[in-house]
C-alpha atoms as a PDB file:
ATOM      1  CA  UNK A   1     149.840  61.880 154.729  1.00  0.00           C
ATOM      2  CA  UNK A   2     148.921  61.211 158.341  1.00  0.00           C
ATOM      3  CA  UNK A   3     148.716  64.242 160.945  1.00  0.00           C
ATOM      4  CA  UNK A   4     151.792  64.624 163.007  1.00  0.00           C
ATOM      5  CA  UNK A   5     151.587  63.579 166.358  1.00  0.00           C
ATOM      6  CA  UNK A   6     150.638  66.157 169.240  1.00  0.00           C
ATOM      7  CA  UNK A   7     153.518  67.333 171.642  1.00  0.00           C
ATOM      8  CA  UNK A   8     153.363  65.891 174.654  1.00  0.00           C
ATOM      9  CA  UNK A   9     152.045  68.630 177.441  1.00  0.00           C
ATOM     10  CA  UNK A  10     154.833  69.805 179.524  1.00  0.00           C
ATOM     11  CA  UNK A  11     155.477  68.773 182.940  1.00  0.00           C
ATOM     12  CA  UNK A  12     153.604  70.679 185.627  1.00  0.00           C
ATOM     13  CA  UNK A  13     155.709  72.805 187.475  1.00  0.00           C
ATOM     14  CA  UNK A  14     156.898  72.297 191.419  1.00  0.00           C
ATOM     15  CA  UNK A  15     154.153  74.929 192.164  1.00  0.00           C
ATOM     16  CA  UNK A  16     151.676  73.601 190.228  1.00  0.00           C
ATOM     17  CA  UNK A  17     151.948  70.102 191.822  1.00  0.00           C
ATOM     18  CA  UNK A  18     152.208  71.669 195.136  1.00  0.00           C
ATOM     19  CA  UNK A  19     149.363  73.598 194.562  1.00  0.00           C
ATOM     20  CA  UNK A  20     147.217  70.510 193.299  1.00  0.00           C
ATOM     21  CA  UNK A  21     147.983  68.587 196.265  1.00  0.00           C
ATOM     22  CA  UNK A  22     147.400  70.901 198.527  1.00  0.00           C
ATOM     23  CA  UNK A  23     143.761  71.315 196.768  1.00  0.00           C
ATOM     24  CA  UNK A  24     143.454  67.213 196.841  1.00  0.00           C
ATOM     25  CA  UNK A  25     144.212  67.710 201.161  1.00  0.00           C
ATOM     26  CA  UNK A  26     141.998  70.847 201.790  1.00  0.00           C
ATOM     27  CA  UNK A  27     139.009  68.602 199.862  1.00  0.00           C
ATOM     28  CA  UNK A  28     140.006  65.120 201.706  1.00  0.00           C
ATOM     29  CA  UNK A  29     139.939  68.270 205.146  1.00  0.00           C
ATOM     30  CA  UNK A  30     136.284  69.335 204.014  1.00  0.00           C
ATOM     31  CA  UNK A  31     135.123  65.753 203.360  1.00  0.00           C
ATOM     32  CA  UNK A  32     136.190  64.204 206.544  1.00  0.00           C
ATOM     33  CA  UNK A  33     134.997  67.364 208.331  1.00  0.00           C
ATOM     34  CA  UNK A  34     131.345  66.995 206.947  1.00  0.00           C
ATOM     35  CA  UNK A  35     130.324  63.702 207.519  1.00  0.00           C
ATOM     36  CA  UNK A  36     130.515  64.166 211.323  1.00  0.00           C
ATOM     37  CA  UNK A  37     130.364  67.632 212.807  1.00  0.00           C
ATOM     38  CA  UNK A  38     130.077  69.275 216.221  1.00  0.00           C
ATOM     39  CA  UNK A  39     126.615  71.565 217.081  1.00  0.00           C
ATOM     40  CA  UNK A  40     128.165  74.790 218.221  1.00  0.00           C
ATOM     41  CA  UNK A  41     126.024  77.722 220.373  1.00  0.00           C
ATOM     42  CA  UNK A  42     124.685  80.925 218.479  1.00  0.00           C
ATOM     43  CA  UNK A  43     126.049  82.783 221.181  1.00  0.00           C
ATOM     44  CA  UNK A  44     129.458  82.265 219.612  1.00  0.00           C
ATOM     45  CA  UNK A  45     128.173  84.019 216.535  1.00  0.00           C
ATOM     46  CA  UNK A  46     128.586  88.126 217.056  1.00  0.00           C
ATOM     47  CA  UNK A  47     127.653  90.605 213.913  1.00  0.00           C
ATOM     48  CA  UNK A  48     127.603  93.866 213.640  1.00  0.00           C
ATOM     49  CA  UNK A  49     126.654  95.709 210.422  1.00  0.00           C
ATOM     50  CA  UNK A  50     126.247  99.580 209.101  1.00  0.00           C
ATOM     51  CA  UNK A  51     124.349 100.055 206.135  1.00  0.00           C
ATOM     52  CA  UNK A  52     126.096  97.893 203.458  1.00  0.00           C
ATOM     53  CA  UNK A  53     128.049  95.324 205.442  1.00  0.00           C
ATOM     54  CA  UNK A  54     127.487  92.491 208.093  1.00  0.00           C
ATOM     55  CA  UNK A  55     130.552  91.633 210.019  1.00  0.00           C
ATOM     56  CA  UNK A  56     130.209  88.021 211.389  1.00  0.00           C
ATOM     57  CA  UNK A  57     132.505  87.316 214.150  1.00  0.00           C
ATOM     58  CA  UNK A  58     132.843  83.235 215.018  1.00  0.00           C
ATOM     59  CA  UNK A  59     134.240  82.695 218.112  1.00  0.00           C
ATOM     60  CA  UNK A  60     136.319  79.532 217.471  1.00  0.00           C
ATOM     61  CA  UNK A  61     139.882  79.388 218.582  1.00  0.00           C
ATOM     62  CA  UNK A  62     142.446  77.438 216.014  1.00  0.00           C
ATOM     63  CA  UNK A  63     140.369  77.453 213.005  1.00  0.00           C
ATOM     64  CA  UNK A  64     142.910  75.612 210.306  1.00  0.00           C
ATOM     65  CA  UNK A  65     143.445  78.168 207.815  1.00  0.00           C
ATOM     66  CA  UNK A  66     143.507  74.993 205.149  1.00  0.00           C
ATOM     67  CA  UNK A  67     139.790  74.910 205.335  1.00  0.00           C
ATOM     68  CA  UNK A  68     137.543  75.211 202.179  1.00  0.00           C
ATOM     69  CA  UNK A  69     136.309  79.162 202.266  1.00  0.00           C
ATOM     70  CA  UNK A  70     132.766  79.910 202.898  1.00  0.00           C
ATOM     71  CA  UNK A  71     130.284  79.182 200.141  1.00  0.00           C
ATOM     72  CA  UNK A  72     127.995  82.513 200.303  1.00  0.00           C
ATOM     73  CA  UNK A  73     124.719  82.633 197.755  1.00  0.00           C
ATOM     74  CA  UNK A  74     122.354  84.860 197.500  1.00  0.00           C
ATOM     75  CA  UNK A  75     120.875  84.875 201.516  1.00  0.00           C
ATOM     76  CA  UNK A  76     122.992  82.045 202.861  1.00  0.00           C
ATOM     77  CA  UNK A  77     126.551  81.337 204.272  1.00  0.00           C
ATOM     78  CA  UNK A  78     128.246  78.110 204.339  1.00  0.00           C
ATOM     79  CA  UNK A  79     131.266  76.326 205.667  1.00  0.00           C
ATOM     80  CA  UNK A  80     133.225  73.240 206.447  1.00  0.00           C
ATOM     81  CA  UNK A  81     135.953  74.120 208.775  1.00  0.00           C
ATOM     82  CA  UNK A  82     138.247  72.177 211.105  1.00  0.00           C
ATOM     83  CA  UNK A  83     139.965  73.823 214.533  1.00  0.00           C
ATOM     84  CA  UNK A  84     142.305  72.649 216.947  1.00  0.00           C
ATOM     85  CA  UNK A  85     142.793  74.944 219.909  1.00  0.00           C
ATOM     86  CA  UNK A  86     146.264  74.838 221.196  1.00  0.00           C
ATOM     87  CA  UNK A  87     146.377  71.971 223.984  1.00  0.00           C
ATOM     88  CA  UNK A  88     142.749  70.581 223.373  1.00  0.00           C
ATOM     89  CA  UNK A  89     141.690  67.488 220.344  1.00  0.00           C
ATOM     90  CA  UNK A  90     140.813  68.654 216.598  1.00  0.00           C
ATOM     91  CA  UNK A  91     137.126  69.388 216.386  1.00  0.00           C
ATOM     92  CA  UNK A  92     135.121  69.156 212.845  1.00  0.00           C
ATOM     93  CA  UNK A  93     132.250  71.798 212.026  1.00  0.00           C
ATOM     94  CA  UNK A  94     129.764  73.089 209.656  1.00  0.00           C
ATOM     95  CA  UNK A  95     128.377  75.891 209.641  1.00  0.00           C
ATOM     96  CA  UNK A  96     124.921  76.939 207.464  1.00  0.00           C
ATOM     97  CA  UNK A  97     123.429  80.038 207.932  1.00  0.00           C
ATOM     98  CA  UNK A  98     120.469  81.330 206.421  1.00  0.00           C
ATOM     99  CA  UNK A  99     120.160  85.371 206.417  1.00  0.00           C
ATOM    100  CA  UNK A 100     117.709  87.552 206.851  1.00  0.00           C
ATOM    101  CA  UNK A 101     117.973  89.678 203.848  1.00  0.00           C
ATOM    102  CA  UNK A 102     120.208  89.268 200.170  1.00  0.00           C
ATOM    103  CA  UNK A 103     123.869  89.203 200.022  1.00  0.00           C
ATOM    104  CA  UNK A 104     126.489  90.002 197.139  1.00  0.00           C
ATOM    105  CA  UNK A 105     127.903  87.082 197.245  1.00  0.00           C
ATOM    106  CA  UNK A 106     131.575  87.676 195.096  1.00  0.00           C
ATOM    107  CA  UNK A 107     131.548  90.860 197.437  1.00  0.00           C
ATOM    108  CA  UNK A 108     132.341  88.508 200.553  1.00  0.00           C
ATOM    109  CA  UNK A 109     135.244  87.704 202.145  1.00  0.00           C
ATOM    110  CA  UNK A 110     136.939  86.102 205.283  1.00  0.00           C
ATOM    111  CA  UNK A 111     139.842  86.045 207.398  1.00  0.00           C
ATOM    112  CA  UNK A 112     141.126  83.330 209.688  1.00  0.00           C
ATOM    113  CA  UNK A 113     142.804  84.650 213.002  1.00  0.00           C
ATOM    114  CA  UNK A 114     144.153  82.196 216.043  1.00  0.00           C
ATOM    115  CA  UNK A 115     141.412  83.149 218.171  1.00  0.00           C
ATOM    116  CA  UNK A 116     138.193  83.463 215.697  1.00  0.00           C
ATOM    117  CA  UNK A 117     137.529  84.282 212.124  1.00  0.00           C
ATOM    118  CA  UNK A 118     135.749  87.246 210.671  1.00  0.00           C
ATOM    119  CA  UNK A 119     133.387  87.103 207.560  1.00  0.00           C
ATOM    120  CA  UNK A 120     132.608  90.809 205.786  1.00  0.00           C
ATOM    121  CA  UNK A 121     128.996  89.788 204.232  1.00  0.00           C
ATOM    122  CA  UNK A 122     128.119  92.665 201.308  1.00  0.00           C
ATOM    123  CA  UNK A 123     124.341  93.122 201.485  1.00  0.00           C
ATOM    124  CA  UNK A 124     122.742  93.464 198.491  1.00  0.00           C
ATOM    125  CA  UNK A 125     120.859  96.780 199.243  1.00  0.00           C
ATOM    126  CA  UNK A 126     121.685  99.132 201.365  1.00  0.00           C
ATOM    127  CA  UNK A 127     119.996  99.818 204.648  1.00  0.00           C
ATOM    128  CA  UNK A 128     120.088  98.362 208.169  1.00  0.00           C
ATOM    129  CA  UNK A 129     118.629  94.458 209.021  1.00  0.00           C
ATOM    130  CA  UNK A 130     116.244  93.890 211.721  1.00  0.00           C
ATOM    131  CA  UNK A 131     117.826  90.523 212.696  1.00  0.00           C
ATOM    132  CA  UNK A 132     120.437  88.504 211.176  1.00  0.00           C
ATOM    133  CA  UNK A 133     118.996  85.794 210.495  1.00  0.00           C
ATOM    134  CA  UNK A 134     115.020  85.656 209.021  1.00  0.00           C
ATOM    135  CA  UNK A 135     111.999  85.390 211.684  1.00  0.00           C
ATOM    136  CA  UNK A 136     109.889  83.131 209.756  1.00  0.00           C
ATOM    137  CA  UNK A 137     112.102  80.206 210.874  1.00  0.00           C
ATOM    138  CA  UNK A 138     110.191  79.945 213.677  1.00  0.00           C
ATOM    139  CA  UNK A 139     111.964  78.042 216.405  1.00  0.00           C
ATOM    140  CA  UNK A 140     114.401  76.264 213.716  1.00  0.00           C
ATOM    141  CA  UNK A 141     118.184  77.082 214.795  1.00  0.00           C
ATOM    142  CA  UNK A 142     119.265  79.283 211.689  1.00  0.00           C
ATOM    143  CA  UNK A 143     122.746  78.136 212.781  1.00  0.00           C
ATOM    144  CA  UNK A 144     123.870  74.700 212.055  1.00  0.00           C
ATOM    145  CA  UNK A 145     127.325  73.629 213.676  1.00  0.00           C
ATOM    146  CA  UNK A 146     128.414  70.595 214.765  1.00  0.00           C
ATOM    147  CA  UNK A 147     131.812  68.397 215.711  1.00  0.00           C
ATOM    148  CA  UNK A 148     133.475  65.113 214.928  1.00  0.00           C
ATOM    149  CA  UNK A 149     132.745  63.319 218.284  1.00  0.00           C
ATOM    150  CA  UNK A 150     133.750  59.903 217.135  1.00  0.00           C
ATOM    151  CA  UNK A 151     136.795  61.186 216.043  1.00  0.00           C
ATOM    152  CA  UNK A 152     137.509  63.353 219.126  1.00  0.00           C
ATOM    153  CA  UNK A 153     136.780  59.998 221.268  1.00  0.00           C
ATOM    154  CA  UNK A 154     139.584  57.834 219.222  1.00  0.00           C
ATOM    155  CA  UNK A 155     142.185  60.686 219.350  1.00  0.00           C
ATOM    156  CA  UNK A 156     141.892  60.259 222.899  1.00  0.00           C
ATOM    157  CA  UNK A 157     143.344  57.241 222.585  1.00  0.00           C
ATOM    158  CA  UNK A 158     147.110  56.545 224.046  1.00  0.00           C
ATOM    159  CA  UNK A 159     149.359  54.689 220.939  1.00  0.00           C
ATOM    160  CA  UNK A 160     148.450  50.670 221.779  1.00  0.00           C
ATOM    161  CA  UNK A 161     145.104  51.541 223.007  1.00  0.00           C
ATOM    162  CA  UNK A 162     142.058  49.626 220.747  1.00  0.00           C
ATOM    163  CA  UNK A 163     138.863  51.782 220.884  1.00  0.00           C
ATOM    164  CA  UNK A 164     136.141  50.226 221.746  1.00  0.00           C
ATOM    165  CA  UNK A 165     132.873  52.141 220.748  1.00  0.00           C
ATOM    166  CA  UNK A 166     130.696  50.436 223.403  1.00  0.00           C
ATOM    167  CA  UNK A 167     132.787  52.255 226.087  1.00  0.00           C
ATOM    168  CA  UNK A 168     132.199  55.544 224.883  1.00  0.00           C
ATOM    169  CA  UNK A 169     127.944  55.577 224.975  1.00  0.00           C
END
């Protein structure tokens, strides 16, 4: 006799879906974010540590809390993150930076705040760093942030208005 057929999977629930889509517009956030991003100062980048914690403090107003979280390995923290402070156009960034010394990386975490956001980095020995990120980069920027310009320029835009890329060089 033939096997009976399987029972059809139940209907995902109103969280479920809601969750899922909001997962399909936080990736469609990071992958429009990445392809064009803004180079931001170091000197927006503050840490502090004792002798089992770095806290990195990024001085970006409006970060959108939809963003993918930081990717931390073993010495290295990264991030695709959108912000839009109140009253100014949506900027696009990434942010890669390499560390001086080994991190726990499940031991990290982050918070999002209106005027910055705050990354607790869990080194992986104890004991204090000489610099936060390593000296043997030479002249290299260890911090890699940039913004959507294109994006910023056609925002700018009134409604009617055709943007015309040769204008904008």
């Amino acid at each position: 006799a033939p096997a009976p057929a399987p029972a059809p999977a139940p209907a995902p629930s109103s969280s479920a879906l809601h969750a899922s889509a909001e997962a399909i517009e936080d990736a469609a956030i990071a992958s429009k974010s990445h392809k064009r991003a803004i180079k931001v100062a170091p000197s927006q980048i503050e840490w502090r540590q004792d002798e089992n914690t770095i806290a990195l403090l990024i001085q970006i107003a409006g970060i959108d809390k939809r963003s993918q979280p930081p990717t931390f390995s073993a010495n290295e923290v990264q991030m695709v993150f959108d912000s839009q402070p109140k009253g100014e156009f949506r900027q696009s960034y990434v942010l890669r930076l390499h560390l001086a010394g080994e991190i726990l990386p499940s031991a990290c975490r982050h918070n999002v705040a209106d005027l910055n956001m705050m990354m607790v980095i869990a080194k992986a020995r104890p004991g204090d760093w000489a610099s936060l990120t390593p000296s043997s980069l030479g002249t290299q920027d260890p911090v890699e942030m940039k913004p959507d310009v294109a994006a910023l320029e056609r925002s700018a835009l009134e409604v009617g208005d055709v943007w015309d890329p040769m204008l904008s060089v």
